[in-house]
Protein backbone atom coordinates (compact mmCIF):
# COMPACT_ATOMS: atom_id res chain seq x y z
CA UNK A 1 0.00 0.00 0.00
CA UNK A 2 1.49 3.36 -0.82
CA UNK A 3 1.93 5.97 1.39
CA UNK A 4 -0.74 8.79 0.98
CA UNK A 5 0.64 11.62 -0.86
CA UNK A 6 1.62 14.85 1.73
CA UNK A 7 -0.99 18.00 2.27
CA UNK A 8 0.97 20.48 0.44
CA UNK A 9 -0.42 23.91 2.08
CA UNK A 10 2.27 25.62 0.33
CA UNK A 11 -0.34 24.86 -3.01
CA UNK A 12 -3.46 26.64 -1.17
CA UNK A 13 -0.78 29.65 0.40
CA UNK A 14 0.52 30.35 -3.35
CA UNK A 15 -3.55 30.31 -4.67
CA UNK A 16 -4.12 33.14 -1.79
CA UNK A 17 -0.94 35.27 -2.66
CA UNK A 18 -1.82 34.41 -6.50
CA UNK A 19 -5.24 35.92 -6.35
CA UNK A 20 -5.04 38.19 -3.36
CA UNK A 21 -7.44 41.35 -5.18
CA UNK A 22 -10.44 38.67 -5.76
CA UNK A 23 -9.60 36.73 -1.97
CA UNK A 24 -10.07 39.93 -0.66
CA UNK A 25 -13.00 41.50 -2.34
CA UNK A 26 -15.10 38.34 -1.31
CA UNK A 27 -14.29 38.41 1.50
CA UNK A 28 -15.04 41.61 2.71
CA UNK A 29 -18.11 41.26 0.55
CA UNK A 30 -19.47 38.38 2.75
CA UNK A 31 -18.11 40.28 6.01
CA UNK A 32 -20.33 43.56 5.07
CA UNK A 33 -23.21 41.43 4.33
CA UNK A 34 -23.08 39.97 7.59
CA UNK A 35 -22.65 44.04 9.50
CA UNK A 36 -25.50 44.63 6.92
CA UNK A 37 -27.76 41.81 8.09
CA UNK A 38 -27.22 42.38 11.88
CA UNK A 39 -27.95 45.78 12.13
CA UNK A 40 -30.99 44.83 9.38
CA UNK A 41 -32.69 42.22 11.73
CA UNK A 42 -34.83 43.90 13.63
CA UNK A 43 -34.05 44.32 17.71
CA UNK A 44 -36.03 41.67 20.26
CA UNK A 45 -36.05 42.16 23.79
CA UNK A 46 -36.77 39.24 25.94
CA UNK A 47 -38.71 39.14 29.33
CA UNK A 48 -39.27 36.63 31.86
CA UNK A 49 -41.60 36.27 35.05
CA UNK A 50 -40.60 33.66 37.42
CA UNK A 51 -44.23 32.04 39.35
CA UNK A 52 -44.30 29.65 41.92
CA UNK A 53 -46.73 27.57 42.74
CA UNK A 54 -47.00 27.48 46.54
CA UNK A 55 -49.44 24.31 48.55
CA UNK A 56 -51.01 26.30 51.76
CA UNK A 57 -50.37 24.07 55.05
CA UNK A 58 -54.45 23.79 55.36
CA UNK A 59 -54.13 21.39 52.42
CA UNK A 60 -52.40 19.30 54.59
CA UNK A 61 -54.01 19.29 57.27
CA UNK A 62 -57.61 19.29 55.51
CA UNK A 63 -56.25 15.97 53.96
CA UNK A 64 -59.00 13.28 52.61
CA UNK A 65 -61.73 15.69 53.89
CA UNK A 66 -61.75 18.26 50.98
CA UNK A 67 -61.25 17.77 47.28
CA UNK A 68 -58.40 19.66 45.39
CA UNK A 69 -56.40 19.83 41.80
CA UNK A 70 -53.09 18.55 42.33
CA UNK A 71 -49.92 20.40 41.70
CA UNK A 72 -48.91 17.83 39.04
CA UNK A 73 -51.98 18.25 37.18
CA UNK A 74 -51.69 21.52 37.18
CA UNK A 75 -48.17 21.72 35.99
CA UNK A 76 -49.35 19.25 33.39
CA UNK A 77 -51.86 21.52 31.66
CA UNK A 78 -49.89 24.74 32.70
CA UNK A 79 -47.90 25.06 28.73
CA UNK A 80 -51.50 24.34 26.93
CA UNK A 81 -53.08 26.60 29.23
CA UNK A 82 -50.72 29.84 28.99
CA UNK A 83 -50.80 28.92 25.00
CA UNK A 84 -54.58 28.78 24.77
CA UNK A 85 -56.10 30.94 22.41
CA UNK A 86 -58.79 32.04 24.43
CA UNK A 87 -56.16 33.57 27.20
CA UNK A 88 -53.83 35.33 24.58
CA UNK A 89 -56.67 36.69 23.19
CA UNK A 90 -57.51 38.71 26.59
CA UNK A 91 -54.38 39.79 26.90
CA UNK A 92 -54.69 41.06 23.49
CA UNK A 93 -57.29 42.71 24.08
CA UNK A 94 -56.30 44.19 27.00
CA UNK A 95 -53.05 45.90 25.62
CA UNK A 96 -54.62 46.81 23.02
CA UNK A 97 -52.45 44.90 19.93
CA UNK A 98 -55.53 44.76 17.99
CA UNK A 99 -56.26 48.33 17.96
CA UNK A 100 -56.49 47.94 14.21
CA UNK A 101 -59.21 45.49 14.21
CA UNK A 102 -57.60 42.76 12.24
CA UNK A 103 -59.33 40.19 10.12
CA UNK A 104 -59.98 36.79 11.63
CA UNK A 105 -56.47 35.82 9.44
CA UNK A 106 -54.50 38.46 11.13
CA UNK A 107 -55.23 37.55 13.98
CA UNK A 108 -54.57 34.27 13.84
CA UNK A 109 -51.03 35.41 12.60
CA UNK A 110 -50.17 37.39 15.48
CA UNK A 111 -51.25 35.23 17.77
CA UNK A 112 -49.35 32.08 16.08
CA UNK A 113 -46.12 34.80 16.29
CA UNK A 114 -47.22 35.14 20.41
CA UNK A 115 -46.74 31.91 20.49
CA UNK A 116 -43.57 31.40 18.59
CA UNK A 117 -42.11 34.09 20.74
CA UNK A 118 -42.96 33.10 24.07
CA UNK A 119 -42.28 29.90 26.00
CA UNK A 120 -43.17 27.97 29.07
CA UNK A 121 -40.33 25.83 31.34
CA UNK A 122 -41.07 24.44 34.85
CA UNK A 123 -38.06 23.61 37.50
CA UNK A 124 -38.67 20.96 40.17
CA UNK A 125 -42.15 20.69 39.50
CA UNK A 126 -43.43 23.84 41.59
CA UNK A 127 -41.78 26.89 39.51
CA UNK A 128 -42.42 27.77 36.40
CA UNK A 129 -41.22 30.92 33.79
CA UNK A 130 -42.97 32.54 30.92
CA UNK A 131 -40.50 34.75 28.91
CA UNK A 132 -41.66 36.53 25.95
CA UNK A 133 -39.62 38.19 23.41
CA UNK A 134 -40.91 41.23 21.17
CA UNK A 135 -39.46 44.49 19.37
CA UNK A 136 -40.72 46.63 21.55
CA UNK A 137 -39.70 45.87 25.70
CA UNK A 138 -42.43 47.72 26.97
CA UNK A 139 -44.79 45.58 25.19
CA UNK A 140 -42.39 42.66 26.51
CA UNK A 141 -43.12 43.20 30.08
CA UNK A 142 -46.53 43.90 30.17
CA UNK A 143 -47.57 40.94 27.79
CA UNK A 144 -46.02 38.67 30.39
CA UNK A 145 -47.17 40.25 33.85
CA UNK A 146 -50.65 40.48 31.95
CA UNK A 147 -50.55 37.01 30.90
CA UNK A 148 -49.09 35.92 34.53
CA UNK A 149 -52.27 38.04 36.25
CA UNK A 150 -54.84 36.76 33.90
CA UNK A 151 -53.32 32.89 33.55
CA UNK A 152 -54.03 33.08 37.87
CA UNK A 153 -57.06 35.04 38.17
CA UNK A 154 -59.02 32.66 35.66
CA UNK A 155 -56.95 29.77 37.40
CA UNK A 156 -58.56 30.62 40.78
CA UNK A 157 -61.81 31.88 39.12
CA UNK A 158 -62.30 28.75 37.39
CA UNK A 159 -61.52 26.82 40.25
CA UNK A 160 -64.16 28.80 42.57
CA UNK A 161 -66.51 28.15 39.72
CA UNK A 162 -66.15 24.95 39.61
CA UNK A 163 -66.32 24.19 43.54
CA UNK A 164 -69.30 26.16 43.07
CA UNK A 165 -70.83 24.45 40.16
CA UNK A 166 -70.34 20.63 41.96
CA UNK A 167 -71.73 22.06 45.55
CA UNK A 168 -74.36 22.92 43.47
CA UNK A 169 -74.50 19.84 41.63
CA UNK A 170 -74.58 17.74 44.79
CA UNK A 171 -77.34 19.77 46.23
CA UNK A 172 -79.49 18.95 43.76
CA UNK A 173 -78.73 14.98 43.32
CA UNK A 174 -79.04 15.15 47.21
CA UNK A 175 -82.79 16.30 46.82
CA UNK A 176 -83.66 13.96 43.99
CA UNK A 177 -81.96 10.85 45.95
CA UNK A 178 -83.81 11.88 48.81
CA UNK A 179 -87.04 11.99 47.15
CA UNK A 180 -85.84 8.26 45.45
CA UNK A 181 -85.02 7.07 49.21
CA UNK A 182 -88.19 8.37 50.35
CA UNK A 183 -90.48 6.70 47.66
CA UNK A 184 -88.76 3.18 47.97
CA UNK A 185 -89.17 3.51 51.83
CA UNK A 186 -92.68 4.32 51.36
CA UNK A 187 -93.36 1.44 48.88
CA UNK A 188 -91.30 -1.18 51.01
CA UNK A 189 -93.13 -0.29 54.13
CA UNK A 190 -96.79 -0.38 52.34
CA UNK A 191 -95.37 -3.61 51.31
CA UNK A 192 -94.74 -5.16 54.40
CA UNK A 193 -98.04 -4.19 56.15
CA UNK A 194 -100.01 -5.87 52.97
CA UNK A 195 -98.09 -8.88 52.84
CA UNK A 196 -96.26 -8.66 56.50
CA UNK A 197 -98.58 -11.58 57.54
CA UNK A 198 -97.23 -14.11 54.72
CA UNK A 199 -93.60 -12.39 55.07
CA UNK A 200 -93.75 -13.70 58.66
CA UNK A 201 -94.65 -17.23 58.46
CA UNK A 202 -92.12 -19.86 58.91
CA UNK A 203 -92.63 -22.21 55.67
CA UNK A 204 -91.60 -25.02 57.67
CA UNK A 205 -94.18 -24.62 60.58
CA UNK A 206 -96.64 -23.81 57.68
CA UNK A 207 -95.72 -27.66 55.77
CA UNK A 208 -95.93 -29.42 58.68
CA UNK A 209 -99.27 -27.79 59.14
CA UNK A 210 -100.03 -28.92 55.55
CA UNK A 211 -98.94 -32.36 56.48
CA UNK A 212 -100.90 -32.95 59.88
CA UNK A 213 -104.43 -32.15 57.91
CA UNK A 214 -103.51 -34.14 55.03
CA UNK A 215 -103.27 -36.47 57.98
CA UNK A 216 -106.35 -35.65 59.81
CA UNK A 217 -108.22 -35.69 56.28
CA UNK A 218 -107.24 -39.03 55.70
CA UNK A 219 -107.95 -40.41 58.71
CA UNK A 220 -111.76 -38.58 58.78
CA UNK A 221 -112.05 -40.28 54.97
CA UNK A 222 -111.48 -43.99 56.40
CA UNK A 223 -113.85 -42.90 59.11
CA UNK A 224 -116.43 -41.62 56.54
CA UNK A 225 -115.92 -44.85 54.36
CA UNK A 226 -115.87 -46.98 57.12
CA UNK A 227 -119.50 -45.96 58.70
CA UNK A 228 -120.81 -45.52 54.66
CA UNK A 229 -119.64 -49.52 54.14
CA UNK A 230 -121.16 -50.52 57.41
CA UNK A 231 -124.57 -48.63 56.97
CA UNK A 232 -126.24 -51.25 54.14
CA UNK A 233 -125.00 -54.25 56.45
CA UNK A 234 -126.80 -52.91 59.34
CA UNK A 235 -130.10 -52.27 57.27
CA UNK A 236 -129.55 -55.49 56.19
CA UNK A 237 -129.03 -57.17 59.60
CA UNK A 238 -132.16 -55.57 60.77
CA UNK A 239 -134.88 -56.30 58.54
CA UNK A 240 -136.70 -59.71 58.65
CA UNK A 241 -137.51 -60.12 55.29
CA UNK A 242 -133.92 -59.71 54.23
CA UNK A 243 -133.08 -62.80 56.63
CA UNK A 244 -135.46 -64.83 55.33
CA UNK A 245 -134.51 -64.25 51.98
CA UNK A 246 -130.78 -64.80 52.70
CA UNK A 247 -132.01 -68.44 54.42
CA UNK A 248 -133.61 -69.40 51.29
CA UNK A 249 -131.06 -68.33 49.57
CA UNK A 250 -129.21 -70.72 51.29
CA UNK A 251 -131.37 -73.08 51.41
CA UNK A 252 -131.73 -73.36 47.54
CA UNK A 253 -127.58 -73.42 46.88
CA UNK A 254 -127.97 -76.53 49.22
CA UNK A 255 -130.79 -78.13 47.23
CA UNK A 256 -128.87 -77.83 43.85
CA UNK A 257 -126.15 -79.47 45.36
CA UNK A 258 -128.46 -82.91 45.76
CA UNK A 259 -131.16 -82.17 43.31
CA UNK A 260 -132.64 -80.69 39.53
CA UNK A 261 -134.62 -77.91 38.99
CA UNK A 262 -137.20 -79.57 38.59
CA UNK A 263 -137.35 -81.25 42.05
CA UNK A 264 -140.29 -79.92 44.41
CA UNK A 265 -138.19 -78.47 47.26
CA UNK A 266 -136.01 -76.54 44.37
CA UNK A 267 -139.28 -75.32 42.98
CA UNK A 268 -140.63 -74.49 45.90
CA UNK A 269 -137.85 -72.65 47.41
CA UNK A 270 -137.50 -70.72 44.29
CA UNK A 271 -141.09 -69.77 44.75
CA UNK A 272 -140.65 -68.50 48.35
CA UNK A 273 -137.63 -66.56 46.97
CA UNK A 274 -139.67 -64.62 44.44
CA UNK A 275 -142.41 -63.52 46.65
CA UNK A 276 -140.36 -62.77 48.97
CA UNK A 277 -138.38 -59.88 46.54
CA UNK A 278 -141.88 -59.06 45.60
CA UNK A 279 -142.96 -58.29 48.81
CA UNK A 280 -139.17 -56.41 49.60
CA UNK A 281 -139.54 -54.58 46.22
CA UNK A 282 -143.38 -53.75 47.09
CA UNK A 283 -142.50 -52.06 50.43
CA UNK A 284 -142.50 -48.13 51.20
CA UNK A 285 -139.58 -46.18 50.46
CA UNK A 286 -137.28 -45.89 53.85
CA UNK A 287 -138.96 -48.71 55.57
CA UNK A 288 -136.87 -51.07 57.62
CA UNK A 289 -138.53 -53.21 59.53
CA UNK A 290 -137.05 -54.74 62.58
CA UNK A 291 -133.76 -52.31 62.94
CA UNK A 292 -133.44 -49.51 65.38
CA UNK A 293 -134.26 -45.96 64.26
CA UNK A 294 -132.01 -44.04 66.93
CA UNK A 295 -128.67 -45.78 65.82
CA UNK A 296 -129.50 -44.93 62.21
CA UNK A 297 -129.94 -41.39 62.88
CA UNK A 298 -126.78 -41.37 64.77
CA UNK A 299 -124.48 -43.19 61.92
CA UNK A 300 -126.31 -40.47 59.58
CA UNK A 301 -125.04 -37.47 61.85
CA UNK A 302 -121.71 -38.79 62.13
CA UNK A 303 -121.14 -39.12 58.85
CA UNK A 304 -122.64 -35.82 57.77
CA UNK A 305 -120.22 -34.25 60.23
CA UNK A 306 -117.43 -36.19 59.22
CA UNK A 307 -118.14 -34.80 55.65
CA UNK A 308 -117.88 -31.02 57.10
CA UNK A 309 -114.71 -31.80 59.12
CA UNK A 310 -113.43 -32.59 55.47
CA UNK A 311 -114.74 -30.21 53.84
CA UNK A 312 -113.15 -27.74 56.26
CA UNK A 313 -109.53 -29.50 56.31
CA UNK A 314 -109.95 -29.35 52.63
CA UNK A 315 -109.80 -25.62 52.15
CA UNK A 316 -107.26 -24.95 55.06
CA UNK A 317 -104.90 -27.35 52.88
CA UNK A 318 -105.68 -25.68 49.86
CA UNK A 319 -105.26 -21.74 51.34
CA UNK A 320 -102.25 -23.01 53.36
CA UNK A 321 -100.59 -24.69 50.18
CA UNK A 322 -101.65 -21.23 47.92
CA UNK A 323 -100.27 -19.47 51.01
CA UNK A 324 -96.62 -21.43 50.83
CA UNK A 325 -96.64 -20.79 47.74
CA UNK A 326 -96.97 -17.23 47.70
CA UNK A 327 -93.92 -16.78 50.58
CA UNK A 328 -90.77 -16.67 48.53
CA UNK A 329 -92.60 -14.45 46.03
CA UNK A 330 -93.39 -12.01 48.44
CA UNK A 331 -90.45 -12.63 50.18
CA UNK A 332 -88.33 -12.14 46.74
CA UNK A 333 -90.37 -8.81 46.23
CA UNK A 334 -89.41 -7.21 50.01
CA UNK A 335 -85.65 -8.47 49.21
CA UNK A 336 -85.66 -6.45 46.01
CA UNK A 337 -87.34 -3.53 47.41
CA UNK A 338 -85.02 -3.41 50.49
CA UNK A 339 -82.32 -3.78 48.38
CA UNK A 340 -83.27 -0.77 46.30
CA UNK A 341 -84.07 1.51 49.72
CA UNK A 342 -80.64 0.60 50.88
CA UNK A 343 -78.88 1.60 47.65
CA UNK A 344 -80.49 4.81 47.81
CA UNK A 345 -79.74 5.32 51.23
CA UNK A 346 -76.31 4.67 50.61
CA UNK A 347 -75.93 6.79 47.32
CA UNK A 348 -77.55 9.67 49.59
CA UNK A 349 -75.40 9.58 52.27
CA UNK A 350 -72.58 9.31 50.12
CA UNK A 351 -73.77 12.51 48.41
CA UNK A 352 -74.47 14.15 51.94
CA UNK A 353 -70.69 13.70 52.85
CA UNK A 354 -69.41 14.81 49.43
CA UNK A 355 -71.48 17.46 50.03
CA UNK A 356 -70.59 18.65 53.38
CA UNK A 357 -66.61 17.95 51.40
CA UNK A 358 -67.25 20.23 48.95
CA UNK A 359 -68.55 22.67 51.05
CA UNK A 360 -65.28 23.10 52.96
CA UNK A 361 -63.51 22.91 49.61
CA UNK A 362 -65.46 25.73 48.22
CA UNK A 363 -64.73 27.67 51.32
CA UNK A 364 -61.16 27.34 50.47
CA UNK A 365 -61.50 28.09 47.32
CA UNK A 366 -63.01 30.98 48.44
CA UNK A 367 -60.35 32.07 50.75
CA UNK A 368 -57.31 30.92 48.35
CA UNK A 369 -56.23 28.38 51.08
CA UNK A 370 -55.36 25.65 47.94
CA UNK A 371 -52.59 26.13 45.94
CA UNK A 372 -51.42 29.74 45.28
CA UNK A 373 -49.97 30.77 42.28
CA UNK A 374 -46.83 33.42 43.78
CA UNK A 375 -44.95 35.29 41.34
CA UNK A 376 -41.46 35.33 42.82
CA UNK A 377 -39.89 37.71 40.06
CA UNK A 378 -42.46 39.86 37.92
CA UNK A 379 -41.34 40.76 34.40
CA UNK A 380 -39.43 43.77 34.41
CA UNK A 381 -38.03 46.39 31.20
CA UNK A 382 -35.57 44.82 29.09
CA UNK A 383 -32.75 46.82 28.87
CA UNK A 384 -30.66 45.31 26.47
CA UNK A 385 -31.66 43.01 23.40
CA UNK A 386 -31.67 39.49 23.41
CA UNK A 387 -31.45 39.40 19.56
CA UNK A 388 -30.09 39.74 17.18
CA UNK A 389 -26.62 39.50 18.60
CA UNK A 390 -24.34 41.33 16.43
CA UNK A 391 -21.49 40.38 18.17
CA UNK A 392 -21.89 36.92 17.04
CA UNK A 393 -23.20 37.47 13.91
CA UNK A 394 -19.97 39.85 13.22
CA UNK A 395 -17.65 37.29 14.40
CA UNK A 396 -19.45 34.51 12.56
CA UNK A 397 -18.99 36.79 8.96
CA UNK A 398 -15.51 37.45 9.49
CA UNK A 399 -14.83 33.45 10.13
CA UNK A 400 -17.45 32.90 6.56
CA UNK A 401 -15.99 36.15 4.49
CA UNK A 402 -12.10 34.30 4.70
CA UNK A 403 -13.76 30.74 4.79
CA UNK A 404 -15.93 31.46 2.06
CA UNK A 405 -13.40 33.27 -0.07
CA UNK A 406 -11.06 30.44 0.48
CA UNK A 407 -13.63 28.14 -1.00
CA UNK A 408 -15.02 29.85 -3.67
CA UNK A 409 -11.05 30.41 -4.85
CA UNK A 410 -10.10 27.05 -5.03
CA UNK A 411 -13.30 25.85 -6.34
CA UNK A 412 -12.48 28.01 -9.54
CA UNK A 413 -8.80 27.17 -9.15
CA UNK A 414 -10.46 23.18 -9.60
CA UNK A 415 -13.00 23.97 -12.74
CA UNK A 416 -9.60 26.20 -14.26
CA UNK A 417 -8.01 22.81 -16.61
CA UNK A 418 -5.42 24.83 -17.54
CA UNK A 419 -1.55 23.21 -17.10
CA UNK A 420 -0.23 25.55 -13.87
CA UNK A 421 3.03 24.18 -12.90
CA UNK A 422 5.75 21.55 -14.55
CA UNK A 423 4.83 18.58 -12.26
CA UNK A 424 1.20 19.05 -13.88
CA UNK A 425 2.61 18.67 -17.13
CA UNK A 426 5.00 15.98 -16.30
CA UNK A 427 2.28 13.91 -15.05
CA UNK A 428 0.18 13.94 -18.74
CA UNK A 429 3.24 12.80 -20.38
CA UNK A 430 4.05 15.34 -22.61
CA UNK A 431 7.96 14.90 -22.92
CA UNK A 432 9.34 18.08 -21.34
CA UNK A 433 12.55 19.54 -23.79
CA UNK A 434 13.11 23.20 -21.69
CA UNK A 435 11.92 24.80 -19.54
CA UNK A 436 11.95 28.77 -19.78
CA UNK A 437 12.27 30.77 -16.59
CA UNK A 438 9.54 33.95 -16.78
CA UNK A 439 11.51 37.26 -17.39
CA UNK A 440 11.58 39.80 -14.37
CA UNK A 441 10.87 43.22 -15.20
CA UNK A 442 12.05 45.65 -12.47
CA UNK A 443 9.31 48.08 -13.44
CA UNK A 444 6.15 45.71 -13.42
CA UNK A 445 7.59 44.30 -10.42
CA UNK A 446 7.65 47.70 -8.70
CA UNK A 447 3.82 48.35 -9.88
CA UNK A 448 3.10 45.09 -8.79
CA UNK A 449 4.46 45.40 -4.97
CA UNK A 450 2.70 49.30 -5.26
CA UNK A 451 -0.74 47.64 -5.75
CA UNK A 452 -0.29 45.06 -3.37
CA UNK A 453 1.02 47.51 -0.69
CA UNK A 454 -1.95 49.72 -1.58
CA UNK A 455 -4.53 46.64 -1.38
CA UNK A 456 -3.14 45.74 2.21
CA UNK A 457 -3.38 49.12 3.37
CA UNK A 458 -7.07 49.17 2.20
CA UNK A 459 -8.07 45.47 3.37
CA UNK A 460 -6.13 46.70 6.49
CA UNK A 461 -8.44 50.03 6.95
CA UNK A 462 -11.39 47.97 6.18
CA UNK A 463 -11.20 44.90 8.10
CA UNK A 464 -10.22 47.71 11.33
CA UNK A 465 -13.38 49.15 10.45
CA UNK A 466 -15.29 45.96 10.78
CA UNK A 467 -13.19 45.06 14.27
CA UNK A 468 -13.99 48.67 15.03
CA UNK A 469 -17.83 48.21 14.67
CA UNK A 470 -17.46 44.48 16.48
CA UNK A 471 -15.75 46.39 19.56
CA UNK A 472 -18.32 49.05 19.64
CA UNK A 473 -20.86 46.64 19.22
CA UNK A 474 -18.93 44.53 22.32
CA UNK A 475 -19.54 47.24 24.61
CA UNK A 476 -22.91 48.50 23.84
CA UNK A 477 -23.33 44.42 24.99
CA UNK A 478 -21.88 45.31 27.84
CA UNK A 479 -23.12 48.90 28.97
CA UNK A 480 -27.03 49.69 30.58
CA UNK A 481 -29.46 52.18 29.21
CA UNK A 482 -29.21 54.19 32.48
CA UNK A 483 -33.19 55.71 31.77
CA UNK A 484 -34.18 52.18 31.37
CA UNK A 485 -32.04 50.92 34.21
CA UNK A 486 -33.64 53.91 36.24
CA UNK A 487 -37.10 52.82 35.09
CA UNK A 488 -36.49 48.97 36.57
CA UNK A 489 -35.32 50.09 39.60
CA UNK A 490 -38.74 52.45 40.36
CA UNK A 491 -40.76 49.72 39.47
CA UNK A 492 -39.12 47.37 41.51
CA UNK A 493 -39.74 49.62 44.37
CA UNK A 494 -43.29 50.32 43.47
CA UNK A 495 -44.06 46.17 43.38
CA UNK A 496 -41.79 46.03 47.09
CA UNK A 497 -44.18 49.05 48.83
CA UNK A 498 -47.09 46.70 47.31
């Protein structure tokens, strides 16, 4: 690898001395143009308001019992809410920077270039500064202590109204849960005192009710079926004719055992039989002969009130059972009433101790015992620009007049393809025969160093004349408008007697 050929600076030195009229026009062109442009940009003078935001001690100790904003959220919304529209525009108004009643556009436009000239920083959460930079420092300081005083009276306004605004709130949803509460109390006791009687009885007492007259019921309806089965036997038992019927009966299932039909004693028992049905079948209605009147009467009455014992077990089973089933029902309906009243109690008295909260929180409000908005150092009269800074920009042309010279030489020196020195030539290939030294003649050389000397002493005078305007420019940096210095310090006394 071959070594990289050396930086001949020699090359660039001999392109400076070569062309030292058109180095130093350039460069003195660029210079001026930068003099020009600072004292062409227009003068901004930059002030600044330092707020902080201060937590009263009541905060504290009013802890969990009051609602208030946070700092943090505060801080949070503090850039948006300096930058809002609607609070430039008051402070607009009130300095009158619309005097000449701008279109809707213009407007727009100055307050987008309020907003490009003015800026919001916060420091350890609690401070915060609003600087503002504008041609004229007059209207510097008063844009920011207006925007400072309006930004915390609408802070603190706001808040009031809207402590005021949720007392209010609360006041109202207190009445209409109250009036809720009161209806669902109303409803659940009406409730209770139609249906308190099925409410309060126990389902199981209530079955095993059910289940002893189901027993009872039975037991009357074996009774009943008992004395009902017995009553044609004891008619039966009674009544002559019946047993005489029953013996021939008898008698003739005997007969036709032993005998035919058509034997006498068959045919004449047969005979007996028949008239003795006639004679049954020929008898009065309700006659029984031979059985006892009194103990018919009395199986009669018994079973007449047996029937009325079940009649009357029947429909204490059947309003018992519709009863039990009516209990969870009504039970399920005083659960979901009670559950209602209780909600609404509880929403209510939730309410009632927000309210009494915000009450003592829009009594603070009131009184400013939140967070306080302090201004700590109130905007004051610029008395020296912030911009442009000519010193800079002066120093910054004199470093682009020679660097731009510089370049703009040896980028011609690059485009000229002309052969310059023997090496050049060499290095084409062009066989070199002579070489033929360049003829000095005493008299140009004399005008030559003349024109030189003369265009030193010139870039000399003028380049002074540009450190001479850079130094002037350094100390006006560096010296106080005593009227406007005068002017801070009155005010500052006038905001310390305040």
């Amino acid at each position: 690898m071959s070594p990289s050929p050396e930086f001949d600076y020699k090359k660039y030195v001999n392109l400076v001395k070569k062309r030292k009229l058109p180095f130093a026009l350039i460069s003195f062109v660029i210079m001026t143009g930068f003099v020009v442009m600072s004292y062409l940009l227009p003068k901004k003078y930059e002030a600044k308001s330092t707020v902080f935001i201060e937590k009263n001690v009541i905060s504290d100790l009013v802890k969990g019992i009051v609602v208030s904003p946070s700092m943090e959220d505060t801080i949070k919304v503090l850039n948006y809410a300096l930058t809002s529209r609607t609070l430039l525009v008051k402070v607009i108004d009130e300095l009158d920077l619309n005097v000449k009643n701008k279109s809707d556009r213009e407007l727009e436009g100055l307050i987008a270039s309020i907003q490009k000239n003015m800026a919001v920083t916060t420091k350890d959460k609690n401070i915060f500064f609003i600087t503002y930079k504008s041609e004229n420092p007059r209207i510097a300081r008063d844009f920011v202590n207006t925007l400072v005083r309006r930004y915390i009276e609408g802070n603190v306004s706001s808040k009031r109204e809207e402590s005021y605004g949720a007392t209010k709130f609360l006041s109202e949803q207190i009445d209409t849960f109250r009036e809720k509460f009161e209806k669902t109390e109303v409803e659940a006791n009406n409730y209770k005192r139609d249906k308190g009687g099925i409410i309060a009885i126990n389902e199981g007492k209530l079955f095993e009710e059910i289940n002893t007259a189901q027993q009872k019921l039975y037991d009357l309806q074996l009774r009943r079926r008992h004395l009902e089965g017995l009553q044609p036997v004891t008619r039966k038992a009674g009544d002559p004719m019946q047993s005489r019927l029953i013996a021939l009966q008898k008698r003739l299932d005997e007969l036709r055992v032993e005998f035919t039909e058509n034997y006498p004693e068959v045919i004449k028992v047969k005979t007996d039989i028949e008239t003795i049905r006639e004679q049954i079948k020929g008898r009065p209605a309700g006659e029984i002969l031979g059985s006892d009147p009194q103990d018919m009467e009395k199986a009669e009455a018994e079973i007449g009130a047996i029937r009325v014992s079940e009649e009357g077990l029947k429909r204490y089973i059947s309003s018992n059972q519709a009863m039990l089933r009516t209990i969870p029902s009504a039970k399920a309906g005083l659960e979901k009433l009670e559950l209602e009243k209780n909600n609404q109690k509880n929403i209510y008295d939730q309410l009632v101790a927000r309210h009494g909260q915000s009450e003592v929180s829009k009594q603070m409000e009131v009184q400013d015992k939140t967070t306080t908005f302090r201004v700590v150092d109130p905007a004051i009269l610029p008395i020296k620009p912030v911009s442009p800074n000519r010193v800079m920009i002066i120093l910054l042309g004199i470093l682009a007049g020679v660097a731009g010279s510089f370049g703009i030489l040896f980028l011609l020196d690059q485009l000229d393809r002309s052969v310059k020195s023997l090496d050049e030539l060499k290095s084409l290939g062009v066989p070199v025969l002579a070489v033929i030294p360049k003829m000095q003649n005493p008299v140009e050389i004399a005008a030559t160093r003349k024109k030189e000397l003369r265009l030193y002493v010139i870039s000399a005078a003028y380049f002074s004349l540009i450190l001479g305007v850079l130094a002037l420019e350094a100390g006006k940096s560096l010296s106080i408008d005593p009227h406007l210095l005068k002017q801070n310090i009155v005010e500052l006394k006038n905001q310390l007697i305040k």
